[in-house]
PDB file of N, CA and C in Angstrom:
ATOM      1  N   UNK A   1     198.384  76.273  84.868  1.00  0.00           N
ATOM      2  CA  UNK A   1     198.998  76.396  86.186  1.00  0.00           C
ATOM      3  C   UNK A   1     198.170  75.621  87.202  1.00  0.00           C
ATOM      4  N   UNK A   2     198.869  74.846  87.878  1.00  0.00           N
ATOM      5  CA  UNK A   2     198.300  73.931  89.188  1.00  0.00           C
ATOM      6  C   UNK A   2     196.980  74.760  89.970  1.00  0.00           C
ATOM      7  N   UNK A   3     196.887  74.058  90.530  1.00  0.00           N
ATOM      8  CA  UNK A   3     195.806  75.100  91.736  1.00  0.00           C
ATOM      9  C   UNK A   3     196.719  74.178  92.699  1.00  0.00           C
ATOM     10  N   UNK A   4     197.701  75.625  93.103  1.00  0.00           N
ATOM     11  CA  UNK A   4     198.159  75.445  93.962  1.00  0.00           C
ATOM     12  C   UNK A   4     197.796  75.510  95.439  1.00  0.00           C
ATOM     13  N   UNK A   5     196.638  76.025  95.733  1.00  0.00           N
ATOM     14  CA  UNK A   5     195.998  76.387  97.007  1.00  0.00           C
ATOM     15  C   UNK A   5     195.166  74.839  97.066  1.00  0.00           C
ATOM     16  N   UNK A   6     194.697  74.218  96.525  1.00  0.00           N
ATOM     17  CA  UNK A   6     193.953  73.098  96.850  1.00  0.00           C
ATOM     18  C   UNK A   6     195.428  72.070  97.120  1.00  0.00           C
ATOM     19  N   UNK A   7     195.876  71.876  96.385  1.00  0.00           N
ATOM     20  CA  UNK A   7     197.036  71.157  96.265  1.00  0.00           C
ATOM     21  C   UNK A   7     197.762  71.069  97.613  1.00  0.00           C
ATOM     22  N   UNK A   8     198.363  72.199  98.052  1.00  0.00           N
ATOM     23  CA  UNK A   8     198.940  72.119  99.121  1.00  0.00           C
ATOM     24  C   UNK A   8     197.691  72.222 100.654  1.00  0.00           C
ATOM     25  N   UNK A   9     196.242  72.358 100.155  1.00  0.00           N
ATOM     26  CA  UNK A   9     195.605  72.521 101.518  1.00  0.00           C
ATOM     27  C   UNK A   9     194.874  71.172 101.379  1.00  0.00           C
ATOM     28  N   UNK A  10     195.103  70.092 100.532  1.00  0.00           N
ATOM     29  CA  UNK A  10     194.867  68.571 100.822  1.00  0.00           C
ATOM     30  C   UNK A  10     195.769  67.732 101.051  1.00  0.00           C
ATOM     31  N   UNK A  11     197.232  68.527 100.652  1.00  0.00           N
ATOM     32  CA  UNK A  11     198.506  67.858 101.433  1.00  0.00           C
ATOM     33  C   UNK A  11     198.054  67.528 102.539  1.00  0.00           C
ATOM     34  N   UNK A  12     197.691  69.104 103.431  1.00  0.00           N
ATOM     35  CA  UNK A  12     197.864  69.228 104.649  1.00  0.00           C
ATOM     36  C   UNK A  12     196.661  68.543 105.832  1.00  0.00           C
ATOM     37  N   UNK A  13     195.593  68.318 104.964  1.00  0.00           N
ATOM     38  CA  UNK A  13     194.136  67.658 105.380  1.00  0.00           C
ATOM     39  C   UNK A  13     195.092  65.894 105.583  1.00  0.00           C
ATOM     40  N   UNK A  14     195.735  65.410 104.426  1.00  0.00           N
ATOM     41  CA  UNK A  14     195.852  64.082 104.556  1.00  0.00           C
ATOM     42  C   UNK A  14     197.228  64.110 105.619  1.00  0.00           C
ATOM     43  N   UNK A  15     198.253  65.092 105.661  1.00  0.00           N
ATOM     44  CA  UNK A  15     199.337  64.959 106.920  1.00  0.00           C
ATOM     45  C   UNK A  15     198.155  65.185 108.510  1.00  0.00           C
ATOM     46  N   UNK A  16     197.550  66.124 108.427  1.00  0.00           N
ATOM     47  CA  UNK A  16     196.515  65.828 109.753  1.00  0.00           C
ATOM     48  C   UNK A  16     196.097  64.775 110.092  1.00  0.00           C
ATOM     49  N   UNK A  17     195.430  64.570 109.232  1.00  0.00           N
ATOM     50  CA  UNK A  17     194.476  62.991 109.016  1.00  0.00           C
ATOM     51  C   UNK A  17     195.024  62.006 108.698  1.00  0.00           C
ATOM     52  N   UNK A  18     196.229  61.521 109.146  1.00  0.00           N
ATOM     53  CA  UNK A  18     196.994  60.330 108.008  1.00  0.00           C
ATOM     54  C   UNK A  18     195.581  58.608 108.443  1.00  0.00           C
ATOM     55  N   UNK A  19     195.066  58.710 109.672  1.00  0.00           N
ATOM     56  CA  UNK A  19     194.070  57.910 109.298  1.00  0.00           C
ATOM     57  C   UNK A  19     192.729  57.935 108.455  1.00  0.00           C
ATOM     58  N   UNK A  20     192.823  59.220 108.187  1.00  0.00           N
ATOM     59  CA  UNK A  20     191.420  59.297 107.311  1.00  0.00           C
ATOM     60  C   UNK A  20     192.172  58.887 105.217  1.00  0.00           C
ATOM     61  N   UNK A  21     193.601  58.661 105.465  1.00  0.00           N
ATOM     62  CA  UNK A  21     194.397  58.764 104.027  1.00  0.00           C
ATOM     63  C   UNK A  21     194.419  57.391 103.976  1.00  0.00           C
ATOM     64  N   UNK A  22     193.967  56.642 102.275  1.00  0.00           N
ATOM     65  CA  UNK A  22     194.713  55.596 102.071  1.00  0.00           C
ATOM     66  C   UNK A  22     194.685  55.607 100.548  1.00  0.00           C
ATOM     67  N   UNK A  23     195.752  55.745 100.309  1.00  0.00           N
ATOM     68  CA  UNK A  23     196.313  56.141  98.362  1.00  0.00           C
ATOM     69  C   UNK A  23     195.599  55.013  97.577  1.00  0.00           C
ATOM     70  N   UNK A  24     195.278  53.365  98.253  1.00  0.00           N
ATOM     71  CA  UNK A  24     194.676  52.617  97.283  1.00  0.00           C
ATOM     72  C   UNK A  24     193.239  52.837  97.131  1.00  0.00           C
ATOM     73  N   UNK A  25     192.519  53.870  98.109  1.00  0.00           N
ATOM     74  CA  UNK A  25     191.514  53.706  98.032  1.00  0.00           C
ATOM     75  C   UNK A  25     191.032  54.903  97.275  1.00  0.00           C
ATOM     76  N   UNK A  26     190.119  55.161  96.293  1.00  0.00           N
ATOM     77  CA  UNK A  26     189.765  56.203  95.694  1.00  0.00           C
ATOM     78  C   UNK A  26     189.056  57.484  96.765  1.00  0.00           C
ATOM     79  N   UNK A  27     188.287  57.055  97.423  1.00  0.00           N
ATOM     80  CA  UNK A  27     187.677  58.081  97.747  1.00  0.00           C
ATOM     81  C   UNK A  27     188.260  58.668  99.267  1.00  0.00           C
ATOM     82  N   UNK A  28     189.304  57.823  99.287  1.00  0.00           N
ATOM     83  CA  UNK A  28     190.404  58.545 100.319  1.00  0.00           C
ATOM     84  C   UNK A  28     191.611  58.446 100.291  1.00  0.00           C
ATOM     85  N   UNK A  29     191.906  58.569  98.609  1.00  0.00           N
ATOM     86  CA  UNK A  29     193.603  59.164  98.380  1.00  0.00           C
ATOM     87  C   UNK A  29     193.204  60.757  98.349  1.00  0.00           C
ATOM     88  N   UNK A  30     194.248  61.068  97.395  1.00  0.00           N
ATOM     89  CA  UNK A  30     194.794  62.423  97.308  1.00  0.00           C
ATOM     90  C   UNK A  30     193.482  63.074  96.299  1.00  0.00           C
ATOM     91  N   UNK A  31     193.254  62.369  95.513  1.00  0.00           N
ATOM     92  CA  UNK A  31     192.229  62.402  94.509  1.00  0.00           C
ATOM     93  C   UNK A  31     190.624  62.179  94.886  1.00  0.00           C
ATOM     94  N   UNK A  32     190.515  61.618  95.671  1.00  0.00           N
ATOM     95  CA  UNK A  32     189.069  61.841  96.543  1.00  0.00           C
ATOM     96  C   UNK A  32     188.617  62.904  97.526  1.00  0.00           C
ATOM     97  N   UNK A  33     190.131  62.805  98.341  1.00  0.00           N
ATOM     98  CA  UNK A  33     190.452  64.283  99.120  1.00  0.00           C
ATOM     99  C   UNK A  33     190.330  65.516  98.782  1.00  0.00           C
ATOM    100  N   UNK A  34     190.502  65.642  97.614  1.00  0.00           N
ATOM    101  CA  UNK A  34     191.160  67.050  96.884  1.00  0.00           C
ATOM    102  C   UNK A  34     189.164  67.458  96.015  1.00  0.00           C
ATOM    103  N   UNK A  35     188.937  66.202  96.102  1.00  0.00           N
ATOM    104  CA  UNK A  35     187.546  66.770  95.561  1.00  0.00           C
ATOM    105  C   UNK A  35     186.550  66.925  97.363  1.00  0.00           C
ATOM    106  N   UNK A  36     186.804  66.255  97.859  1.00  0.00           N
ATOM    107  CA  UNK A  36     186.202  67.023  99.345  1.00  0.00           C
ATOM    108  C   UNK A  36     186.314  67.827  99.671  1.00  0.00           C
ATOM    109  N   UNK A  37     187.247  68.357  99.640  1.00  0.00           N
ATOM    110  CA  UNK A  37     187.641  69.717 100.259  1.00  0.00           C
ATOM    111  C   UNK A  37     187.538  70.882  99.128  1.00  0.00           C
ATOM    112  N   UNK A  38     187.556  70.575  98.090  1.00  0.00           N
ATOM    113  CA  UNK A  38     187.950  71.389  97.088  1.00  0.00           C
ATOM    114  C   UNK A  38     186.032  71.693  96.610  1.00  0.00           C
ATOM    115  N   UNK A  39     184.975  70.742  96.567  1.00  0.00           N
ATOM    116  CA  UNK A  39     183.818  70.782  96.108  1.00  0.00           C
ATOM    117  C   UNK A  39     182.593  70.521  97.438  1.00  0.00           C
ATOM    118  N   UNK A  40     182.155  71.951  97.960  1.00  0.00           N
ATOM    119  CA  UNK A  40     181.527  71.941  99.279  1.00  0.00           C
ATOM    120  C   UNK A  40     180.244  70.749  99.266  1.00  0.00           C
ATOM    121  N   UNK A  41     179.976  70.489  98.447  1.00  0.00           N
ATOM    122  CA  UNK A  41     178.778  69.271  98.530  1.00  0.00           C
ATOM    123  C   UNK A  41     179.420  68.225  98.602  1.00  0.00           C
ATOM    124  N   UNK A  42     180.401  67.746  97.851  1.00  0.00           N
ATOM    125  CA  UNK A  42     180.751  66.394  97.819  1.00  0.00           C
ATOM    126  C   UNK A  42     181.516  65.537  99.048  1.00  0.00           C
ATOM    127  N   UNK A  43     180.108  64.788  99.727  1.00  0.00           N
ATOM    128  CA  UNK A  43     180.596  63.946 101.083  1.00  0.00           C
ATOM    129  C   UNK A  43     180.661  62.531 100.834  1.00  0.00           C
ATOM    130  N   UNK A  44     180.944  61.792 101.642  1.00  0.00           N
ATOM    131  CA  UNK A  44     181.070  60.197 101.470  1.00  0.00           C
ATOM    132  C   UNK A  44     179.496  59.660 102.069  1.00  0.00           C
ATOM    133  N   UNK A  45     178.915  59.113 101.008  1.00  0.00           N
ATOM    134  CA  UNK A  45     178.052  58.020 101.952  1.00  0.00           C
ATOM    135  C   UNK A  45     178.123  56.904 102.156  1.00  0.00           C
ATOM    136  N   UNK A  46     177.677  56.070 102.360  1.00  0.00           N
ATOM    137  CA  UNK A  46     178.053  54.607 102.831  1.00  0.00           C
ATOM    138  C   UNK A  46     176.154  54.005 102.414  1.00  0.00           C
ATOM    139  N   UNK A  47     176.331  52.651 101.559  1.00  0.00           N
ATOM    140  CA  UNK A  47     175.104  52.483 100.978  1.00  0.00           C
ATOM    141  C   UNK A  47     174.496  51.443 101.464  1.00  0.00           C
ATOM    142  N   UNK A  48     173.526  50.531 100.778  1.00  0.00           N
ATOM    143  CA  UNK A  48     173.095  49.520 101.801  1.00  0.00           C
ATOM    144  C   UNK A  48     173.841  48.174 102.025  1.00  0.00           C
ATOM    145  N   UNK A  49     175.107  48.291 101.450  1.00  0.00           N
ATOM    146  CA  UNK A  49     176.235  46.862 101.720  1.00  0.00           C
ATOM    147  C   UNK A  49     177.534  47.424 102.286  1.00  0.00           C
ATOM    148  N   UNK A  50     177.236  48.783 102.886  1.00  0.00           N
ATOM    149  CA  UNK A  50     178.161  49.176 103.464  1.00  0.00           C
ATOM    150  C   UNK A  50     179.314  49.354 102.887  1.00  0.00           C
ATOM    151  N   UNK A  51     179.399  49.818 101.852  1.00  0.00           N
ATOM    152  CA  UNK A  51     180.340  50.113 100.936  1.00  0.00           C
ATOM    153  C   UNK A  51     180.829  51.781 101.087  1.00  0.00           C
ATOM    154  N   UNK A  52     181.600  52.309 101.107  1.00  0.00           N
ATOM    155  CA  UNK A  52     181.545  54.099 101.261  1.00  0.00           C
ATOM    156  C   UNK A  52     181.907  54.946 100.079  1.00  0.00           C
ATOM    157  N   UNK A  53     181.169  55.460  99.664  1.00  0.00           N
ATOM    158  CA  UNK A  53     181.100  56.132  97.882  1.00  0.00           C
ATOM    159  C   UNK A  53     181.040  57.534  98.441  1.00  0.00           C
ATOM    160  N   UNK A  54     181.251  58.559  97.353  1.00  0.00           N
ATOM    161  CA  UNK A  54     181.561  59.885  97.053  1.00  0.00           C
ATOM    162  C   UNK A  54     180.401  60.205  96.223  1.00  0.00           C
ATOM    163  N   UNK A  55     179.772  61.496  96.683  1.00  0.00           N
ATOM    164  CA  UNK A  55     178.345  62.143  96.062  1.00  0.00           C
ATOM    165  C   UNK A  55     178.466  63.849  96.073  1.00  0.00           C
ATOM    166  N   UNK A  56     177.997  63.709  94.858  1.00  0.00           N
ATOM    167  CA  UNK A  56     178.217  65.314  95.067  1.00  0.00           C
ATOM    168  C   UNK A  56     176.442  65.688  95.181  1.00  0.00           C
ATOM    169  N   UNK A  57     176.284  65.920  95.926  1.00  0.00           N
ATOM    170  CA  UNK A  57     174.599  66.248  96.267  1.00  0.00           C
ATOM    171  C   UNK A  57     173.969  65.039  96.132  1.00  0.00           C
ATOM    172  N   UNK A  58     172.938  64.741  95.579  1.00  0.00           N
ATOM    173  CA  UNK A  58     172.351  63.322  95.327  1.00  0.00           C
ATOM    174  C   UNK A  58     173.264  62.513  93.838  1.00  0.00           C
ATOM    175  N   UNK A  59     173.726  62.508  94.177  1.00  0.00           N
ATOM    176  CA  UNK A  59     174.647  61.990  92.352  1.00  0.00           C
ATOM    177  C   UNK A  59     175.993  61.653  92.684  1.00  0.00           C
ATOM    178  N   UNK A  60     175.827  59.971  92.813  1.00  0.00           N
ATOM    179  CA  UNK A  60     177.118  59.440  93.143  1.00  0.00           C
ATOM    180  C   UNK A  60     178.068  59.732  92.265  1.00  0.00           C
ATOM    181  N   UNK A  61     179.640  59.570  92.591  1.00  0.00           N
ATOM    182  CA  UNK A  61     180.866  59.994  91.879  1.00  0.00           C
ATOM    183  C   UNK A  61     181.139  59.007  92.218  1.00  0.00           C
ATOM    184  N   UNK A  62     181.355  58.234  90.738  1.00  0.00           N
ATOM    185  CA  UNK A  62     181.876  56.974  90.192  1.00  0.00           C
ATOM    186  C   UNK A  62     183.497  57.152  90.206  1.00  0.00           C
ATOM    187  N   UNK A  63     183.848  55.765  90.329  1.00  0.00           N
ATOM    188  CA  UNK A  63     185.315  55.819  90.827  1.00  0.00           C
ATOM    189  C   UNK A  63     185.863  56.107  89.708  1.00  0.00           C
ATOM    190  N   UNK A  64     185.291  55.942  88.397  1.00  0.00           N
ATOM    191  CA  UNK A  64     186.272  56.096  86.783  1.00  0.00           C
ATOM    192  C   UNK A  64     185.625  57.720  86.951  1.00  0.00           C
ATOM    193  N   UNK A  65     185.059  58.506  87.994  1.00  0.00           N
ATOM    194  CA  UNK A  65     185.058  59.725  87.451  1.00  0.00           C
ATOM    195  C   UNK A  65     185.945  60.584  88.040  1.00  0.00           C
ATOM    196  N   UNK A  66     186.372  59.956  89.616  1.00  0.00           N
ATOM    197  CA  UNK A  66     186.980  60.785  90.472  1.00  0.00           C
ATOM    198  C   UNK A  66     188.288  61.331  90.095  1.00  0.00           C
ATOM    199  N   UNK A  67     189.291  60.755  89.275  1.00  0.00           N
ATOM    200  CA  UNK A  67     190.522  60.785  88.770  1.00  0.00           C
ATOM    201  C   UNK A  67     190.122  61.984  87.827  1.00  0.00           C
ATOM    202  N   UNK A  68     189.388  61.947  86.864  1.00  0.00           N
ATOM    203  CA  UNK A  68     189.276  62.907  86.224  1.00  0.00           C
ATOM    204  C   UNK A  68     188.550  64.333  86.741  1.00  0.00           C
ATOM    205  N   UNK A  69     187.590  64.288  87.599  1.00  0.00           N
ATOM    206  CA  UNK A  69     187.348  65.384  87.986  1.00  0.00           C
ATOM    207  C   UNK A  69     188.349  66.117  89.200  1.00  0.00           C
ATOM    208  N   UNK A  70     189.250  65.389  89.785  1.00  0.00           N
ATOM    209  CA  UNK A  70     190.056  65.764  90.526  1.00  0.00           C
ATOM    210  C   UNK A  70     191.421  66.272  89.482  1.00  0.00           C
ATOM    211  N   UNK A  71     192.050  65.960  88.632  1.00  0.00           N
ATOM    212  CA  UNK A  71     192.868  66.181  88.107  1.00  0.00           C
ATOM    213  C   UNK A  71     191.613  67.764  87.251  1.00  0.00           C
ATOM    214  N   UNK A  72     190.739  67.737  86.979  1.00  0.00           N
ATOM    215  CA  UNK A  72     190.449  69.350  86.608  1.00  0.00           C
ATOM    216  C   UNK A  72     190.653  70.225  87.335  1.00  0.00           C
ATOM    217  N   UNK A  73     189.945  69.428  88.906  1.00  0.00           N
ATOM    218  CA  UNK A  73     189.969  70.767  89.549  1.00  0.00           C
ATOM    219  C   UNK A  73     190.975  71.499  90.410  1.00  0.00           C
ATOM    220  N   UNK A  74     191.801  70.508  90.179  1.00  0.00           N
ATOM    221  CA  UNK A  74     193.595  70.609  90.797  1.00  0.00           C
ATOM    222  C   UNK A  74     194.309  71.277  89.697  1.00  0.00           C
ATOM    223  N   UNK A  75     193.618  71.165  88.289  1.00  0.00           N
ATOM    224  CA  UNK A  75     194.132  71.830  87.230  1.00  0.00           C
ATOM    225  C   UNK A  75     195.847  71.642  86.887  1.00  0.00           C
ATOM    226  N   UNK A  76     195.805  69.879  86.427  1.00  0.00           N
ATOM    227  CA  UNK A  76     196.693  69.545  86.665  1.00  0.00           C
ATOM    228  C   UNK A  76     196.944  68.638  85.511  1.00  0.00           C
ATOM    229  N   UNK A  77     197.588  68.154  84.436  1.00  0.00           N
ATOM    230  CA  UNK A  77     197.874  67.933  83.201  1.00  0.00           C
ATOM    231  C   UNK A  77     197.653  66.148  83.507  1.00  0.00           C
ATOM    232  N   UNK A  78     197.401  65.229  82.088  1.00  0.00           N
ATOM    233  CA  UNK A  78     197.371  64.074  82.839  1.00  0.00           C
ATOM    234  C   UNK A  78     198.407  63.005  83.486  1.00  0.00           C
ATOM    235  N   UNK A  79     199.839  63.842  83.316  1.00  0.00           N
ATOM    236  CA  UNK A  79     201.038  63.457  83.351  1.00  0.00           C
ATOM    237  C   UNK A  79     200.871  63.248  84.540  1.00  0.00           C
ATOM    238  N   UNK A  80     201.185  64.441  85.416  1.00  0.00           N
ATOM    239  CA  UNK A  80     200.543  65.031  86.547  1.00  0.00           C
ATOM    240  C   UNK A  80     199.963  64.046  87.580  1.00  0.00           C
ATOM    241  N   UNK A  81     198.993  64.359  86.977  1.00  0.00           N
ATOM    242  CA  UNK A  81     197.171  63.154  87.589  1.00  0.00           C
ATOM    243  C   UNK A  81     197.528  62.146  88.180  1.00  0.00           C
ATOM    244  N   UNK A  82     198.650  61.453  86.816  1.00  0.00           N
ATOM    245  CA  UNK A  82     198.748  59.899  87.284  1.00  0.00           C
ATOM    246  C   UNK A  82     199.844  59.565  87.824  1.00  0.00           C
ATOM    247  N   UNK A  83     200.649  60.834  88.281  1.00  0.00           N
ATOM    248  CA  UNK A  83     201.996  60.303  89.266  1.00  0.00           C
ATOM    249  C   UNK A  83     201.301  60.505  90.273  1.00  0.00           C
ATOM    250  N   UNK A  84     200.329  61.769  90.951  1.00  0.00           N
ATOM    251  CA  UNK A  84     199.892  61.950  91.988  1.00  0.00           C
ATOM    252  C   UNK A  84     199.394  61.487  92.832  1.00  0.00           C
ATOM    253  N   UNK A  85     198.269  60.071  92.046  1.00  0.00           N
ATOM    254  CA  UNK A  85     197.678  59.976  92.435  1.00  0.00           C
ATOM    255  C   UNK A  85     197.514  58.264  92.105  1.00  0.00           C
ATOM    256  N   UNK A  86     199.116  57.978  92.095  1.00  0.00           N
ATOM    257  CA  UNK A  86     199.579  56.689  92.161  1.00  0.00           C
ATOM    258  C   UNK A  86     199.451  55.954  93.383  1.00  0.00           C
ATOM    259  N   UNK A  87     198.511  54.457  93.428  1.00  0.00           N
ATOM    260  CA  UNK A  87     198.310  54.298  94.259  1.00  0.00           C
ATOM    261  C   UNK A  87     199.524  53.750  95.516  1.00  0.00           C
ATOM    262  N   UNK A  88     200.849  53.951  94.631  1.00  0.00           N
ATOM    263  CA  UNK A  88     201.973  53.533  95.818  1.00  0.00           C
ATOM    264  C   UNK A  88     202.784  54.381  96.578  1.00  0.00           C
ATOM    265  N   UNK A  89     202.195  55.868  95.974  1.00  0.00           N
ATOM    266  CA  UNK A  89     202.857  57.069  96.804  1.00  0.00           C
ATOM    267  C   UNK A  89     202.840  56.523  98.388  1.00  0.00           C
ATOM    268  N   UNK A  90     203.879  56.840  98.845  1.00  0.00           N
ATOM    269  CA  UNK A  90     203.626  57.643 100.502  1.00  0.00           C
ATOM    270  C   UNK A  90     203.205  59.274 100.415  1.00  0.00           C
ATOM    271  N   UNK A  91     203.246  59.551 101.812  1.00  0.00           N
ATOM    272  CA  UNK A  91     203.286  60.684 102.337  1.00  0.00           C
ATOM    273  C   UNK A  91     204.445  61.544 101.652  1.00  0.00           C
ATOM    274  N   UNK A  92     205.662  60.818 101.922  1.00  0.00           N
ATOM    275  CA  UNK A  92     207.177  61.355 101.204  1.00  0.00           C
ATOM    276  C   UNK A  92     206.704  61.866  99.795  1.00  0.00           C
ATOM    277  N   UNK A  93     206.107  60.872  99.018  1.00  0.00           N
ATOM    278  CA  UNK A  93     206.170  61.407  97.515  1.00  0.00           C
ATOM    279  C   UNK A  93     204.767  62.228  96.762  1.00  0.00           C
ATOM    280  N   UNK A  94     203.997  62.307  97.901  1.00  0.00           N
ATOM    281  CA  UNK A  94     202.876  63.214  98.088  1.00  0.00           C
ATOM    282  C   UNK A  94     203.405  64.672  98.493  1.00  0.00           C
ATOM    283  N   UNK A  95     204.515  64.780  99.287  1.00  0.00           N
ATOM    284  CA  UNK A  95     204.740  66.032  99.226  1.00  0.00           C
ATOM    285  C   UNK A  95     205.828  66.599  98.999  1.00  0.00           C
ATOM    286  N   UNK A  96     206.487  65.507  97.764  1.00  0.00           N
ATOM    287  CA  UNK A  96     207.731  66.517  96.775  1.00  0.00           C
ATOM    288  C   UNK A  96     206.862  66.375  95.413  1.00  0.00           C
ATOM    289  N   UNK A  97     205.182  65.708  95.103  1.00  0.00           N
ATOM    290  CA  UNK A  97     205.202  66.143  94.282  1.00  0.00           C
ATOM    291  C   UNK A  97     204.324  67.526  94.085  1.00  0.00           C
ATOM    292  N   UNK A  98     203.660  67.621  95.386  1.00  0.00           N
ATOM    293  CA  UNK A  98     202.819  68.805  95.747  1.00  0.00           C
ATOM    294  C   UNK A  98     204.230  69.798  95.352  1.00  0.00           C
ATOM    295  N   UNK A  99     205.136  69.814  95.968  1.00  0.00           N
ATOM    296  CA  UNK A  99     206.214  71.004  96.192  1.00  0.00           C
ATOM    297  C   UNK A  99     206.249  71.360  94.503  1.00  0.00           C
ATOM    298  N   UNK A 100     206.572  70.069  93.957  1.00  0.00           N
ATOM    299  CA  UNK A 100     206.949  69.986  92.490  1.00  0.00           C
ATOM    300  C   UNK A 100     205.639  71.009  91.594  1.00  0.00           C
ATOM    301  N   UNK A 101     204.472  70.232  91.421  1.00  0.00           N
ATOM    302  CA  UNK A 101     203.676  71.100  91.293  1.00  0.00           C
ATOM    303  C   UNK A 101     203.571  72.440  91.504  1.00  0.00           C
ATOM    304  N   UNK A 102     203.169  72.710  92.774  1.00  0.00           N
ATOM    305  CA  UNK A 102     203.047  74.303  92.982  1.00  0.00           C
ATOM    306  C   UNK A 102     203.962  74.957  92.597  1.00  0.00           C
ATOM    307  N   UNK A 103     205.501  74.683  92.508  1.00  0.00           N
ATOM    308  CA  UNK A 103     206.781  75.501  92.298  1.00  0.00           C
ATOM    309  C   UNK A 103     206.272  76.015  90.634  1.00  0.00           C
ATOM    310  N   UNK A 104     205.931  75.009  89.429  1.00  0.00           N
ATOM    311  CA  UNK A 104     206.523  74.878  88.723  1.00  0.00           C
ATOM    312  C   UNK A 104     205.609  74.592  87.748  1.00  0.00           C
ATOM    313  N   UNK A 105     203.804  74.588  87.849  1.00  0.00           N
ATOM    314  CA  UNK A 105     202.253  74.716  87.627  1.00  0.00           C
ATOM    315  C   UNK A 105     202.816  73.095  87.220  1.00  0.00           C
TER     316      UNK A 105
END
């Protein structure tokens, strides 16, 4: 079953924030989001070429990891994972598939 409480409370972080959202970018689609909010350590830093990466305490989160640790902790199958967190969603298909999800794990 989904985790439906993260699911629909990073909908609602990226409809607030639609400038802090961009689906091509890993560490600020739905899947970078969902581990921010969802994992109290994990913030963005920005390194010495000014690049902006995801850390969970001192221990960067590699972009081949974020997909997978976000699809655990959304508890979400890999079918799932990779419609969600397609980088051509809008907003629109971010939240019929949230609806979809939560209705239906």
């Amino acid at each position: 079953m989904a985790n439906t409480e993260l699911l629909r409370k990073t909908l609602q972080h990226i409809k607030d924030n639609p400038e802090q959202w961009d689906q091509k970018r890993w560490h600020k689609d739905f899947a970078g989001w969902s581990l921010r909010l969802g994992i109290p350590d994990v913030k963005v830093n920005t390194d010495a070429d000014g690049i902006e990466t995801l850390y969970q305490g001192d221990d960067r989160v590699w972009i081949d990891d974020i997909a997978t640790k976000a699809e655990e902790l959304l508890q979400l199958d890999r079918g799932q994972a990779i419609r969600l967190f397609c980088g051509a969603n809008t907003m629109d298909d971010l939240s019929a598939l949230v609806d979809e999800f939560a209705t239906f794990g």
